[in-house]
Protein backbone atom coordinates (compact mmCIF):
# COMPACT_ATOMS: atom_id res chain seq x y z
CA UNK A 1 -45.37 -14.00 -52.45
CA UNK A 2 -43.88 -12.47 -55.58
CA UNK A 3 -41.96 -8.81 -55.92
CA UNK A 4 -43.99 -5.87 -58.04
CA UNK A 5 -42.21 -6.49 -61.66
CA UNK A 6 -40.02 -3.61 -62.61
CA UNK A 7 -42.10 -3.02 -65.75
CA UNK A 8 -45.11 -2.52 -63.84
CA UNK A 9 -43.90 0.14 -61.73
CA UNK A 10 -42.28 2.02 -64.74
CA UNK A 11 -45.43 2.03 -66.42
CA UNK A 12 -47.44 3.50 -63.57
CA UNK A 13 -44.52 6.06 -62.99
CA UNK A 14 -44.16 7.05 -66.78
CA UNK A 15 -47.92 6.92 -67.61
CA UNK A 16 -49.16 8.26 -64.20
CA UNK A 17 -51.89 10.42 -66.29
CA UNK A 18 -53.35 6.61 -67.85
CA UNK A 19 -53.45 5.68 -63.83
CA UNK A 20 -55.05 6.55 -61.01
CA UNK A 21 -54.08 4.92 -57.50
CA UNK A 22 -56.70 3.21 -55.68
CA UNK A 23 -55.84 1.65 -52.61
CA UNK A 24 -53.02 -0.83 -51.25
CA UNK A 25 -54.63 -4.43 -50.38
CA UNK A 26 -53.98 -7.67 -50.37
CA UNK A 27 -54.19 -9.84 -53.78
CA UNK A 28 -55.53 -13.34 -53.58
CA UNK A 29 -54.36 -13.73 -57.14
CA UNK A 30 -50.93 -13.18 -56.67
CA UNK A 31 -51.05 -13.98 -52.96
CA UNK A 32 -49.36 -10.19 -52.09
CA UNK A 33 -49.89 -7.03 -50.30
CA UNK A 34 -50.14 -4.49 -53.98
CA UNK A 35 -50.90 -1.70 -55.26
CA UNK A 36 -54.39 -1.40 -56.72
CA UNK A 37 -54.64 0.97 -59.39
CA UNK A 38 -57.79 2.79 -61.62
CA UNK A 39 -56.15 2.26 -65.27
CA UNK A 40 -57.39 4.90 -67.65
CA UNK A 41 -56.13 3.37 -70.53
CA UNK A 42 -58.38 0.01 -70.20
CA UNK A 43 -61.51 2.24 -69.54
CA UNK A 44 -61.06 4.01 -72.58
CA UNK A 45 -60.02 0.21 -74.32
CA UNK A 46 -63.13 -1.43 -73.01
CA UNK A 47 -65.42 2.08 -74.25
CA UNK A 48 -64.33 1.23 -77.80
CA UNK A 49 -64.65 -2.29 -77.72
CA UNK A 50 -68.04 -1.61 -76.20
CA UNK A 51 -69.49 1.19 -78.27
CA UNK A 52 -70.88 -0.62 -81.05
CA UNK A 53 -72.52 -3.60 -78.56
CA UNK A 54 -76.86 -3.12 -78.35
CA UNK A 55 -76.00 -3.52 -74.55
CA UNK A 56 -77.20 -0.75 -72.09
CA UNK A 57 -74.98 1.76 -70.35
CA UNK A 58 -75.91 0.48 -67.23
CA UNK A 59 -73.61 -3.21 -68.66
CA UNK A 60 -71.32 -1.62 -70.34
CA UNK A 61 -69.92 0.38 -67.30
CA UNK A 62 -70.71 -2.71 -64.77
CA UNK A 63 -67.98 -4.40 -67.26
CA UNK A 64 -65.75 -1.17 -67.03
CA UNK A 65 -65.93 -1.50 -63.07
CA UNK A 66 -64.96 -5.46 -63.03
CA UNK A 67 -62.70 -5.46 -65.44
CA UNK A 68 -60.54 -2.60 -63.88
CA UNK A 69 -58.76 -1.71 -60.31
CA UNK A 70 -55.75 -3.88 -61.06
CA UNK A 71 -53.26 -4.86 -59.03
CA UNK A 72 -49.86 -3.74 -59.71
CA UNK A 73 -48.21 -6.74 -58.91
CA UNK A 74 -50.37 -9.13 -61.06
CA UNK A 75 -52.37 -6.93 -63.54
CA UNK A 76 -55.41 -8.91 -62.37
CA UNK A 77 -58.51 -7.08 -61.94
CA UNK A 78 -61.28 -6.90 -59.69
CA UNK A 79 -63.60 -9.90 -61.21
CA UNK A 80 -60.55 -11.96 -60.94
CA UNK A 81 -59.45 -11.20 -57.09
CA UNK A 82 -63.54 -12.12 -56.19
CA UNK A 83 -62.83 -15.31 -57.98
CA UNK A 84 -59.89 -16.25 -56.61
CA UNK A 85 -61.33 -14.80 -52.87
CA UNK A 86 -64.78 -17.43 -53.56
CA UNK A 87 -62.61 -20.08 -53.92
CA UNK A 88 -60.01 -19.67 -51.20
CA UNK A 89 -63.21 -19.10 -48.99
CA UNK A 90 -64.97 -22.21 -49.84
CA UNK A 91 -61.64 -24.40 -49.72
CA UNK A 92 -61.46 -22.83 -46.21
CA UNK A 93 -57.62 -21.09 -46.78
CA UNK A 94 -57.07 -17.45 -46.24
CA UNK A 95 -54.44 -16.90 -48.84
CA UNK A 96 -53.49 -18.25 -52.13
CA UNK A 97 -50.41 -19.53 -50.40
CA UNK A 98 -52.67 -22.06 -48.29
CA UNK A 99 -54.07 -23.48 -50.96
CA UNK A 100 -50.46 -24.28 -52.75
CA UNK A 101 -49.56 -25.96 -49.27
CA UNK A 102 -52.88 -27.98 -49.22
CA UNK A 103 -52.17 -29.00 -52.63
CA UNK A 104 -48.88 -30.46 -52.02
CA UNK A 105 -49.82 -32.28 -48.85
CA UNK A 106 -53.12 -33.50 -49.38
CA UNK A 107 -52.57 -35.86 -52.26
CA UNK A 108 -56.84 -36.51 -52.76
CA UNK A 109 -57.24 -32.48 -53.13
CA UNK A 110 -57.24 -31.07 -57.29
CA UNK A 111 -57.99 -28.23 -58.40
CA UNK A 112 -58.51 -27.41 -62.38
CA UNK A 113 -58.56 -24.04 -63.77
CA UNK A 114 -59.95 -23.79 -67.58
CA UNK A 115 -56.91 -21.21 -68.48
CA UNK A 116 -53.15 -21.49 -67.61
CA UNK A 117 -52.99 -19.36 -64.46
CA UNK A 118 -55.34 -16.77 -65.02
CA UNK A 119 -56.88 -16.58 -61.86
CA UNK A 120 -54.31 -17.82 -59.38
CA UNK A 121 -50.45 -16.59 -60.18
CA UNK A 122 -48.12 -18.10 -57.77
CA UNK A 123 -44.95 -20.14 -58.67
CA UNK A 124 -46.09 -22.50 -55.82
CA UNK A 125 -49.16 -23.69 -58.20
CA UNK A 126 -47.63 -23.29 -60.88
CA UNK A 127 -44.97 -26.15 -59.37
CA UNK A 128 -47.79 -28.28 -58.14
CA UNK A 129 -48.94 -31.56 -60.50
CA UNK A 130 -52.78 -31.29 -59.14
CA UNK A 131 -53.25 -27.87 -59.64
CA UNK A 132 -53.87 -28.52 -63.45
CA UNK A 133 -54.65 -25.77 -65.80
CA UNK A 134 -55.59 -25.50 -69.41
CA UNK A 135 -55.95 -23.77 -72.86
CA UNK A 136 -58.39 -23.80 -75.85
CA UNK A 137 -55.98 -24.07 -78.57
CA UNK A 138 -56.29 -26.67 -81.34
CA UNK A 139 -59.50 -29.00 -82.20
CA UNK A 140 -57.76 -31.79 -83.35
CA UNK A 141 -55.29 -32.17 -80.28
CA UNK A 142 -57.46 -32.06 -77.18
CA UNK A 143 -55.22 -33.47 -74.36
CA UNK A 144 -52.40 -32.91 -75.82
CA UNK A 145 -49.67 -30.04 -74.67
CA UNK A 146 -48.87 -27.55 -77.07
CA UNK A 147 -46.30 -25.04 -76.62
CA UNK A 148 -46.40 -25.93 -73.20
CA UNK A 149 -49.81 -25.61 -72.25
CA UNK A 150 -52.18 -28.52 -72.03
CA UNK A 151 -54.95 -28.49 -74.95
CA UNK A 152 -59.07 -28.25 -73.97
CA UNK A 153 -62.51 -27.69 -74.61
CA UNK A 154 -65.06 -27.64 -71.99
CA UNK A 155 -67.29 -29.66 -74.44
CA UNK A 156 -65.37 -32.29 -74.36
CA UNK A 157 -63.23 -32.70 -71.51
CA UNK A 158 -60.25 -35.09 -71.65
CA UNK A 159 -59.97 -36.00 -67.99
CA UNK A 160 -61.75 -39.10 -66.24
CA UNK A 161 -64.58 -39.04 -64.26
CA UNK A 162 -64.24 -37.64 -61.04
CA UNK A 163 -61.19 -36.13 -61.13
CA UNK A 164 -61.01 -32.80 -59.04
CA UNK A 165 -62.53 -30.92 -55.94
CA UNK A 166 -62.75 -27.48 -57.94
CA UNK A 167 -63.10 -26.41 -61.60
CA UNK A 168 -62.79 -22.61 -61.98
CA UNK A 169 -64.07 -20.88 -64.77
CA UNK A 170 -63.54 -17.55 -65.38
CA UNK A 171 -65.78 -15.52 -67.94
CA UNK A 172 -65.38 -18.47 -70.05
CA UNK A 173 -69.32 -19.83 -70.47
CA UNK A 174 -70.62 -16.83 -72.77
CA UNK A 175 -68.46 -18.39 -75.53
CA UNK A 176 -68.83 -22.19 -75.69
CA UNK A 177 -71.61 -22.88 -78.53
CA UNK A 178 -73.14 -25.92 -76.15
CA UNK A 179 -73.56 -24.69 -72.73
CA UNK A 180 -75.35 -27.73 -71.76
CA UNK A 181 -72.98 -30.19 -72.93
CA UNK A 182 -70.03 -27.64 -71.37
CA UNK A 183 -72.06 -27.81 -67.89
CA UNK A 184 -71.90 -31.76 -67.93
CA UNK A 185 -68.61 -31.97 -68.46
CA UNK A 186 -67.40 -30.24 -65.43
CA UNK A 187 -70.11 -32.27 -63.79
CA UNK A 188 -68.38 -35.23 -64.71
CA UNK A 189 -65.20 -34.67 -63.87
CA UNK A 190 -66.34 -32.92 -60.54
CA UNK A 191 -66.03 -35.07 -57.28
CA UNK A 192 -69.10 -35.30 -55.62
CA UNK A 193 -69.59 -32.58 -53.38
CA UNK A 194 -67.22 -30.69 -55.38
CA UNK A 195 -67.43 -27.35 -56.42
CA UNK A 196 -67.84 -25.22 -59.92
CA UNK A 197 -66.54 -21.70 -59.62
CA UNK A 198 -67.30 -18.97 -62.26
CA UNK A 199 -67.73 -15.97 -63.47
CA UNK A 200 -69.67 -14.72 -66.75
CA UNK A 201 -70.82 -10.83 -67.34
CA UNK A 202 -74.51 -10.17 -66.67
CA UNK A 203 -76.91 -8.15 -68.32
CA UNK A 204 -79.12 -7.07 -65.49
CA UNK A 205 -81.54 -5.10 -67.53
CA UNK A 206 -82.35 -9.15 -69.53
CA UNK A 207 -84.82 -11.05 -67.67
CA UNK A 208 -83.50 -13.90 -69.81
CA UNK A 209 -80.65 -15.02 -71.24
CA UNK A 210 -80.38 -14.23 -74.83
CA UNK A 211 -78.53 -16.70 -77.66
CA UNK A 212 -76.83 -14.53 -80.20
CA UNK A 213 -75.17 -17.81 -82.42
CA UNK A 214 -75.51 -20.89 -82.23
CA UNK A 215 -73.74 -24.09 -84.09
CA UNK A 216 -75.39 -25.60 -87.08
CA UNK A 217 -74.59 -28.10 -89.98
CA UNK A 218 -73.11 -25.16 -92.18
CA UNK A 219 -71.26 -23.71 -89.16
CA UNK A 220 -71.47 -20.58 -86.90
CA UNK A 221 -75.47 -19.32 -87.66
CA UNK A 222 -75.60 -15.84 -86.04
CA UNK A 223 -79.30 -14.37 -84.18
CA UNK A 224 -78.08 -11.13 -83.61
CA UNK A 225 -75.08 -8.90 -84.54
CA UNK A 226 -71.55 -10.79 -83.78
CA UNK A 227 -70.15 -9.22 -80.58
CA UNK A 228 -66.22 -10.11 -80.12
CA UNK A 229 -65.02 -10.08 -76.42
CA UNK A 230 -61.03 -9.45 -75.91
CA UNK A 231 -59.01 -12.76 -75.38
CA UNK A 232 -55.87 -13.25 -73.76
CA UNK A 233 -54.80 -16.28 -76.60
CA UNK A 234 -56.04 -15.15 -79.77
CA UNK A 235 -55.75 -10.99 -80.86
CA UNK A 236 -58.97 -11.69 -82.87
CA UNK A 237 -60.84 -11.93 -79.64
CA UNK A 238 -63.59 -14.69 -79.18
CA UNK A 239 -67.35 -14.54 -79.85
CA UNK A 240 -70.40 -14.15 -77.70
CA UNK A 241 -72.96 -16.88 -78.41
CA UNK A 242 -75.46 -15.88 -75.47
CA UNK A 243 -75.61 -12.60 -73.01
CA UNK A 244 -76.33 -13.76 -69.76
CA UNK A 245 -79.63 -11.80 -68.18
CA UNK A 246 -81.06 -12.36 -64.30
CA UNK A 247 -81.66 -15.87 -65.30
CA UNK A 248 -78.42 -16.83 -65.19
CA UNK A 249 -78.42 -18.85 -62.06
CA UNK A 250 -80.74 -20.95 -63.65
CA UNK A 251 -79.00 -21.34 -67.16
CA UNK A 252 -75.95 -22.48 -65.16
CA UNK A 253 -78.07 -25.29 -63.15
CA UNK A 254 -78.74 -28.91 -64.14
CA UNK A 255 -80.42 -31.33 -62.04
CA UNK A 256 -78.03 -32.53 -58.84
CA UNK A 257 -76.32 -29.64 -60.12
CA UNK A 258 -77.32 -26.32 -58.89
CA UNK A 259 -75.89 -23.42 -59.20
CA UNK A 260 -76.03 -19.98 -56.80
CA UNK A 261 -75.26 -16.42 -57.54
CA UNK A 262 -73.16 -14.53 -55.45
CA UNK A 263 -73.26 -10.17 -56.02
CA UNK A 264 -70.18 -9.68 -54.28
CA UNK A 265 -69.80 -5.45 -53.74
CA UNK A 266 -65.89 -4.52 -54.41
CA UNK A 267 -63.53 -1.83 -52.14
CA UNK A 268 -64.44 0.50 -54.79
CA UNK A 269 -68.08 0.74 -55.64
CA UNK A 270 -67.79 -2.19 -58.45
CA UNK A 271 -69.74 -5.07 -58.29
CA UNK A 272 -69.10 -8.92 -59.40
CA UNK A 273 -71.20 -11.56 -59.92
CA UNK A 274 -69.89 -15.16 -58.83
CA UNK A 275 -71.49 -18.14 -59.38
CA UNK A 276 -71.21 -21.54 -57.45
CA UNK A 277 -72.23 -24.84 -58.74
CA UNK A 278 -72.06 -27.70 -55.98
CA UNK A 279 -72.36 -31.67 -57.46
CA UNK A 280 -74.63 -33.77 -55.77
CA UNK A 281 -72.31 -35.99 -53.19
């Protein structure tokens, strides 16, 4: 487990009008007994990021809801703690903890995560060669570390075939121009019988999935207004190239590899959609 920062605390104590406490719970993320708090300030952040978007309010304040109730410890949010809970549960560990020990004893268990330790925040995976993580950082250097962090696109994967028992992807999908391509990469570098877990926002109100760019000869070509979600490398953000509707369990299946959706209700009336994609053994 690791100790509340200092800086976190302070900010809760001096902003206590931007906060709201929640609850105290355990945080599969962080793999510690926290503070989970309602932050003010990110409502109002995600409201203006959101106001211009043609989504309904219905979306917009799903997003609000998932995005929020952070832990103190961490700052991960709710989306990320039913991640990070789906996986734990189908790798059959309680705590984040197990999985670190499973990782450094079982030497035919991997795990990849498509961002450097966004989901899972320990020092003991962090420490561990087969719990591999990754950035999207430079096109010319995939493969390659950079600053520290190992270089990747999901269309175009650098790993060999085969190559770990879970890929976690975490709201990552909605921007990759070739979903299909993106979905048969993890595929192949999947065991078989291993396991894709994800998240990506859903538009309830879409019965289908709706493209808003796509990649052609001259470049980006955009189908609908360009809608910028916030990203933790670049302070640009990244772009949307599809909303996700009810169809999404579909969009994320290919043959031998289906895909489930899991509505899993928070502690606090939010609700987060996880999907599961098994490869055929």
């Amino acid at each position: 487990m690791i100790p509340v920062p200092v800086k976190n605390i302070a900010r809760f104590l001096m902003h206590r009008r931007a906060w709201r406490f929640v609850s105290f719970d355990y945080c599969p993320v962080c793999d510690t007994r926290s503070m989970i708090v309602y932050s003010r300030e990110l409502e109002q952040w995600l409201a203006d990021l959101t106001a211009s978007w043609e989504a309904g309010e219905d979306f917009k304040h799903m997003l609000a809801m998932r995005e929020n109730f952070l832990c103190v410890t961490c700052m991960a949010n709710s989306r990320m703690r039913m991640l990070a809970r789906t996986v734990l549960d189908l790798c059959g560990h309680a705590t984040s903890g197990d999985l670190a020990r499973r990782l450094r004893s079982d030497p035919q268990f991997s795990v990849y995560e498509t961002a450097a330790y966004n989901i899972f925040r320990i020092d003991a995976l962090k420490a561990c060669p087969r719990y591999v993580v990754s950035e999207y950082l430079a096109p010319d250097r995939f493969g390659e570390t950079i600053g520290g962090v190992r270089n990747e696109s999901l269309e175009c994967l650098t790993f060999p075939d085969n190559s770990f028992d879970v890929v976690i992807n975490s709201d990552v999908l909605e921007h990759v121009a070739d979903l299909h391509k993106s979905l048969e990469e993890v595929r192949r570098v999947l065991k078989p019988g291993g396991y894709h877990v994800l998240t990506v926002p859903v538009d309830y109100s879409l019965e289908h999935t709706v493209e808003r760019a796509r990649m052609g000869q001259g470049g980006i070509e955009y189908l609908r207004s360009p809608v910028m979600h916030g990203d933790t490398v670049r302070n640009t953000g990244v772009l949307v190239f599809r909303d996700f509707g009810r169809d999404a369990a579909s969009c994320l299946s290919r043959e031998g590899f289906p895909c489930l959706e899991m509505q899993l209700p928070g502690r606090h009336g939010e609700i987060a959609s996880v999907f599961i994609g098994k490869k055929a053994a």
